[in-house]
C-alpha atoms as a PDB file:
ATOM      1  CA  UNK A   1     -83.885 -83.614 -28.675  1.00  0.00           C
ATOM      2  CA  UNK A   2     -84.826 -80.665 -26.582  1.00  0.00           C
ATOM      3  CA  UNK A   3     -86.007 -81.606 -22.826  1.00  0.00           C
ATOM      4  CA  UNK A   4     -88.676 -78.695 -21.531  1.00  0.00           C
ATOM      5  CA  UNK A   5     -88.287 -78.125 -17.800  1.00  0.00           C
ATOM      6  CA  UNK A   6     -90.678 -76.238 -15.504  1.00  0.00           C
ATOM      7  CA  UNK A   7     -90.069 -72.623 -14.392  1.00  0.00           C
ATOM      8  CA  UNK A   8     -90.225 -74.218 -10.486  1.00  0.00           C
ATOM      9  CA  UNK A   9     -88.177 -76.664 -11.406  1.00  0.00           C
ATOM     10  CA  UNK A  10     -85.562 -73.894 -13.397  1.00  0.00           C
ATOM     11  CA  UNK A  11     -85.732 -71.561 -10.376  1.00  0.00           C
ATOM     12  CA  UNK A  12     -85.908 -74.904  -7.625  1.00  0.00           C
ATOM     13  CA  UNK A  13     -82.274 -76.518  -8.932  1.00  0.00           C
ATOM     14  CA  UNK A  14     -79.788 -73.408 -10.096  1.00  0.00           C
ATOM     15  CA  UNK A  15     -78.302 -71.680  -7.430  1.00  0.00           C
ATOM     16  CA  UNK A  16     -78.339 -68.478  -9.633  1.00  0.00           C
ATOM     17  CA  UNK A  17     -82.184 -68.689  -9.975  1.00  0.00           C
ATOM     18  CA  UNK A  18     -83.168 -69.305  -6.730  1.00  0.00           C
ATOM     19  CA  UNK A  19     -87.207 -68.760  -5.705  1.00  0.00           C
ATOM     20  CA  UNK A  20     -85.326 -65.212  -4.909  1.00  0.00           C
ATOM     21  CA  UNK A  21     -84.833 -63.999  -8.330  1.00  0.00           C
ATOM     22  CA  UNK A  22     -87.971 -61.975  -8.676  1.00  0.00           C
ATOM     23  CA  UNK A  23     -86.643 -59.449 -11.881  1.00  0.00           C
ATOM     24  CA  UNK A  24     -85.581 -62.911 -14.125  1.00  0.00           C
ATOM     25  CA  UNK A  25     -89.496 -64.159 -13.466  1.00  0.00           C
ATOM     26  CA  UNK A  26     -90.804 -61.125 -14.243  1.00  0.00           C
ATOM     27  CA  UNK A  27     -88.820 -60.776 -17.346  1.00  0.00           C
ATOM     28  CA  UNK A  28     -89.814 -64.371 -18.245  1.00  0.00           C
ATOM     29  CA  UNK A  29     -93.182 -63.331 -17.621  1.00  0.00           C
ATOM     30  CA  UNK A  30     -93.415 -59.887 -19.506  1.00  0.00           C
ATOM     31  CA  UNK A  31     -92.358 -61.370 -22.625  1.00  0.00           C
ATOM     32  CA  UNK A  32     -94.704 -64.678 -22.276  1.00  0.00           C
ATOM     33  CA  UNK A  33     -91.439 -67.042 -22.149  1.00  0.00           C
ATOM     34  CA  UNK A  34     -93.056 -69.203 -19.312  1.00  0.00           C
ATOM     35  CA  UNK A  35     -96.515 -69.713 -21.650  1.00  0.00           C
ATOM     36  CA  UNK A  36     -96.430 -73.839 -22.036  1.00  0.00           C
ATOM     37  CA  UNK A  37     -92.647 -74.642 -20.640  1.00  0.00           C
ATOM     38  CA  UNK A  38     -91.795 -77.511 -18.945  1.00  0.00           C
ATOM     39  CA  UNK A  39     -95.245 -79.540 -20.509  1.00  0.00           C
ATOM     40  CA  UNK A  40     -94.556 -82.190 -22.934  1.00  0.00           C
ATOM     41  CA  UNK A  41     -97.282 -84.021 -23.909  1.00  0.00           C
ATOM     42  CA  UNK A  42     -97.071 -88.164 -24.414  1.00  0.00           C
ATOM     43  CA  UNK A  43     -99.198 -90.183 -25.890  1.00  0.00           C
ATOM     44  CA  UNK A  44     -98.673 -93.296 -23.633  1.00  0.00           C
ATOM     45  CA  UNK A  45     -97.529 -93.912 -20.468  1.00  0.00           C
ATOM     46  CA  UNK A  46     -96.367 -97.716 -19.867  1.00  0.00           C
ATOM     47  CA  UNK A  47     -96.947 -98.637 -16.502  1.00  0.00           C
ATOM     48  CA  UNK A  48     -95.293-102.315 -15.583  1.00  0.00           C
ATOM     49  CA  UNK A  49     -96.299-104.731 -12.312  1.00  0.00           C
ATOM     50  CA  UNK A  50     -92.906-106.627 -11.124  1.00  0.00           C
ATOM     51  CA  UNK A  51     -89.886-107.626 -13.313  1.00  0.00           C
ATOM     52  CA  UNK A  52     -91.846-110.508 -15.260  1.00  0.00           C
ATOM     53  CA  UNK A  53     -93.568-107.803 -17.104  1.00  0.00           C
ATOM     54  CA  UNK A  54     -90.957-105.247 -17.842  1.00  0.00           C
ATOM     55  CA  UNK A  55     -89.901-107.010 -20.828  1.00  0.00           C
ATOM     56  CA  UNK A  56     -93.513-107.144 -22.240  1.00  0.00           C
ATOM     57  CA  UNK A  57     -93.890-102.850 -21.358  1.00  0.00           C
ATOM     58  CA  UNK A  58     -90.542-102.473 -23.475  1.00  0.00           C
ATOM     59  CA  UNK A  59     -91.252-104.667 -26.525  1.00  0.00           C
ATOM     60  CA  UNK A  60     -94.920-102.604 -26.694  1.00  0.00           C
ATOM     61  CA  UNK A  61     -93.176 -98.735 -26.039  1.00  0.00           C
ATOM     62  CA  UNK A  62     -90.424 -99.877 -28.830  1.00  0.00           C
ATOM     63  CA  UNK A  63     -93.977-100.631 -31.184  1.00  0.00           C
ATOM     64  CA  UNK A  64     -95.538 -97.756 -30.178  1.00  0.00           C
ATOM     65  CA  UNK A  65     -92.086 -95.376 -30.432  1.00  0.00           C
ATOM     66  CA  UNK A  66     -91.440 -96.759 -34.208  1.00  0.00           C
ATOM     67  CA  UNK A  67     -94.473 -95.046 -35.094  1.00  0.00           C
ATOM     68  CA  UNK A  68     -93.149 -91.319 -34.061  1.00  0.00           C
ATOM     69  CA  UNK A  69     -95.533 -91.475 -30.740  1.00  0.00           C
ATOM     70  CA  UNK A  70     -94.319 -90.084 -27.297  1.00  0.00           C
ATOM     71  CA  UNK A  71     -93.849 -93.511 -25.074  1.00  0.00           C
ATOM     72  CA  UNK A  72     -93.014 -93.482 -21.245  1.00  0.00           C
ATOM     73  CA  UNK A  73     -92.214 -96.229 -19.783  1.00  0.00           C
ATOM     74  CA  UNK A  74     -92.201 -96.611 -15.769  1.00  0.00           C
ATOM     75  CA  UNK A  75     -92.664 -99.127 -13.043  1.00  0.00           C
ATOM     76  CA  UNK A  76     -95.793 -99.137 -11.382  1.00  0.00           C
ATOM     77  CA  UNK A  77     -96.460 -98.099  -7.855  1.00  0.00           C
ATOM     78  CA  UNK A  78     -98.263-100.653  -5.865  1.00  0.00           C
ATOM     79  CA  UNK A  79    -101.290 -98.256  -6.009  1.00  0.00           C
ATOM     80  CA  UNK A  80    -102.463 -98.085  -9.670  1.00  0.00           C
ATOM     81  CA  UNK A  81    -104.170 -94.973  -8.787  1.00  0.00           C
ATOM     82  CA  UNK A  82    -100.945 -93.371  -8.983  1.00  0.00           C
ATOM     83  CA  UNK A  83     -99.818 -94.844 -12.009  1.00  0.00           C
ATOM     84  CA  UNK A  84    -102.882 -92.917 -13.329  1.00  0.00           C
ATOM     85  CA  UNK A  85    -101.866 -89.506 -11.788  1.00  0.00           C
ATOM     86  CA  UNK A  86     -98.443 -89.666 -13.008  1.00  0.00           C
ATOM     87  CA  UNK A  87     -99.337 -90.442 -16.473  1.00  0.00           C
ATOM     88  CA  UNK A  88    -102.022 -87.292 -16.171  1.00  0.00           C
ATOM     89  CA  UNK A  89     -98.913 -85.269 -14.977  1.00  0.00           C
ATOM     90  CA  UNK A  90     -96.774 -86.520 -17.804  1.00  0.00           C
ATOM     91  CA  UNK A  91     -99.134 -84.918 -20.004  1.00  0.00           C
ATOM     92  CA  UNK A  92    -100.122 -88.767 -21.047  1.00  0.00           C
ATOM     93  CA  UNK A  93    -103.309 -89.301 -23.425  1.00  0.00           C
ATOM     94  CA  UNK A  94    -103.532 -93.456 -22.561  1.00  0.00           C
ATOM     95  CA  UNK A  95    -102.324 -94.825 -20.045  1.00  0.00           C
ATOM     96  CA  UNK A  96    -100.900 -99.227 -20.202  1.00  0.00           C
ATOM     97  CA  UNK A  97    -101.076-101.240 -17.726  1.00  0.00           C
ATOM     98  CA  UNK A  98     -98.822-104.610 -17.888  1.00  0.00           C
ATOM     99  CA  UNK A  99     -98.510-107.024 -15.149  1.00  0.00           C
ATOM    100  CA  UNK A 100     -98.251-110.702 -15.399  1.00  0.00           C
ATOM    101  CA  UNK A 101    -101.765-111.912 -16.203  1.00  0.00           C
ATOM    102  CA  UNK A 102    -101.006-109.600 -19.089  1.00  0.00           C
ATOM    103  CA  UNK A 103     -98.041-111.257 -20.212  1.00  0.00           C
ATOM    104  CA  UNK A 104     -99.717-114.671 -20.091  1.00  0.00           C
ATOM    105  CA  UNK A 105    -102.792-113.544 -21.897  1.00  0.00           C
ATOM    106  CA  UNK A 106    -101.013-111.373 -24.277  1.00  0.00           C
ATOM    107  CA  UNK A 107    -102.899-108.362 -23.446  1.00  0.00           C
ATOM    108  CA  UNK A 108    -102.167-104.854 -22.477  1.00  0.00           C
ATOM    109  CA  UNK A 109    -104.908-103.048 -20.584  1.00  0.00           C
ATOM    110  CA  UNK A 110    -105.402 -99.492 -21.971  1.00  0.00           C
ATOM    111  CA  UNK A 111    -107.525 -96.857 -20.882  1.00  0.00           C
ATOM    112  CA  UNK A 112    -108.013 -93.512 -22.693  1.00  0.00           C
ATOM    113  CA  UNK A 113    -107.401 -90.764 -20.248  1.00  0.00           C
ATOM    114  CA  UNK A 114    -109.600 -88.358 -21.631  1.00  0.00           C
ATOM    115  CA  UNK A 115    -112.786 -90.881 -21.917  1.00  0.00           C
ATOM    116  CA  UNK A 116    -111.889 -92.797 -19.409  1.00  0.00           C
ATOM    117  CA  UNK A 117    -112.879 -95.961 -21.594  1.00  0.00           C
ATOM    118  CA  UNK A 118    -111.044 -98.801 -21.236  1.00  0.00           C
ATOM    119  CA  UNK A 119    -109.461-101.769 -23.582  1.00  0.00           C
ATOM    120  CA  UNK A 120    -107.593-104.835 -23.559  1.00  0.00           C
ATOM    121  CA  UNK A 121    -105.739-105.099 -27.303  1.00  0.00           C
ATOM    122  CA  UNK A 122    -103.234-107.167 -27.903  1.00  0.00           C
ATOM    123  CA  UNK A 123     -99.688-105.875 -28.495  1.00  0.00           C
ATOM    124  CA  UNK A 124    -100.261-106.071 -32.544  1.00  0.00           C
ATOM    125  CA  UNK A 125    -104.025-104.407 -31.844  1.00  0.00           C
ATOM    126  CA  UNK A 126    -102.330-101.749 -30.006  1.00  0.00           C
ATOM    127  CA  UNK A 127    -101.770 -98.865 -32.921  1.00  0.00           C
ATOM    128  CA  UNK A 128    -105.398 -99.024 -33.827  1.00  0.00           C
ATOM    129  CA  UNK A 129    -105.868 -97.027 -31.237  1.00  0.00           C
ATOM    130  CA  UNK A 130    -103.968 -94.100 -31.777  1.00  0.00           C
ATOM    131  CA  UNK A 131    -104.435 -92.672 -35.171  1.00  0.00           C
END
């Protein structure tokens, strides 16, 4: 599996490609090598509320990963807001939220990024909505 990084982040942690290196940027940039790296895009991003629901976000990414789609899987910040700008950032498409009304309803509450629309499918239900 190949892991894209950004150019900032290239130049940010390698001593040899500091922010300095102005001739390897404009090399990478002549030749269009920077075009598009460091974005992977994911399908869902799994946020979970507290440890009762961590289980529940990892039995639904395992579903959702045996079908060839990009899963990440993270524990939620206290502000859900944020949850929703990192999953942007991660290039995300949905975005899950579990916590533990979910668990004891069985329910996962989804919202389409783009659309903004929002569902509550049950783990099986879940798949529907990605094809």
């Amino acid at each position: 599996m190949i892991t894209w990084i950004s150019s900032d982040e290239l130049f940010k942690n390698n001593d040899n490609l500091n922010g300095d290196d102005s001739t390897f940027k404009d090399f990478l940039n002549v030749h269009n090598l920077l075009d598009g790296i460091g974005h992977v895009y994911h399908d869902l991003y799994i946020a979970y509320l507290g440890d009762e629901s961590q289980a529940m976000a990892f039995q639904v990414g395992a579903i959702v990963r045996a079908k060839d789609f990009k899963v990440i899987i993270n524990r939620a910040p206290k502000n859900l807001k944020k949850s929703v700008n990192l999953a942007l950032k991660n290039g995300a498409k949905w975005l899950a939220v579990i916590g533990s009304e979910e668990v004891e309803k069985n329910i996962i509450r989804l919202k389409n990024l783009e659309t903004k629309e929002e569902f509550t499918p049950s783990p099986k239900e879940l798949l529907g909505y990605f094809s």
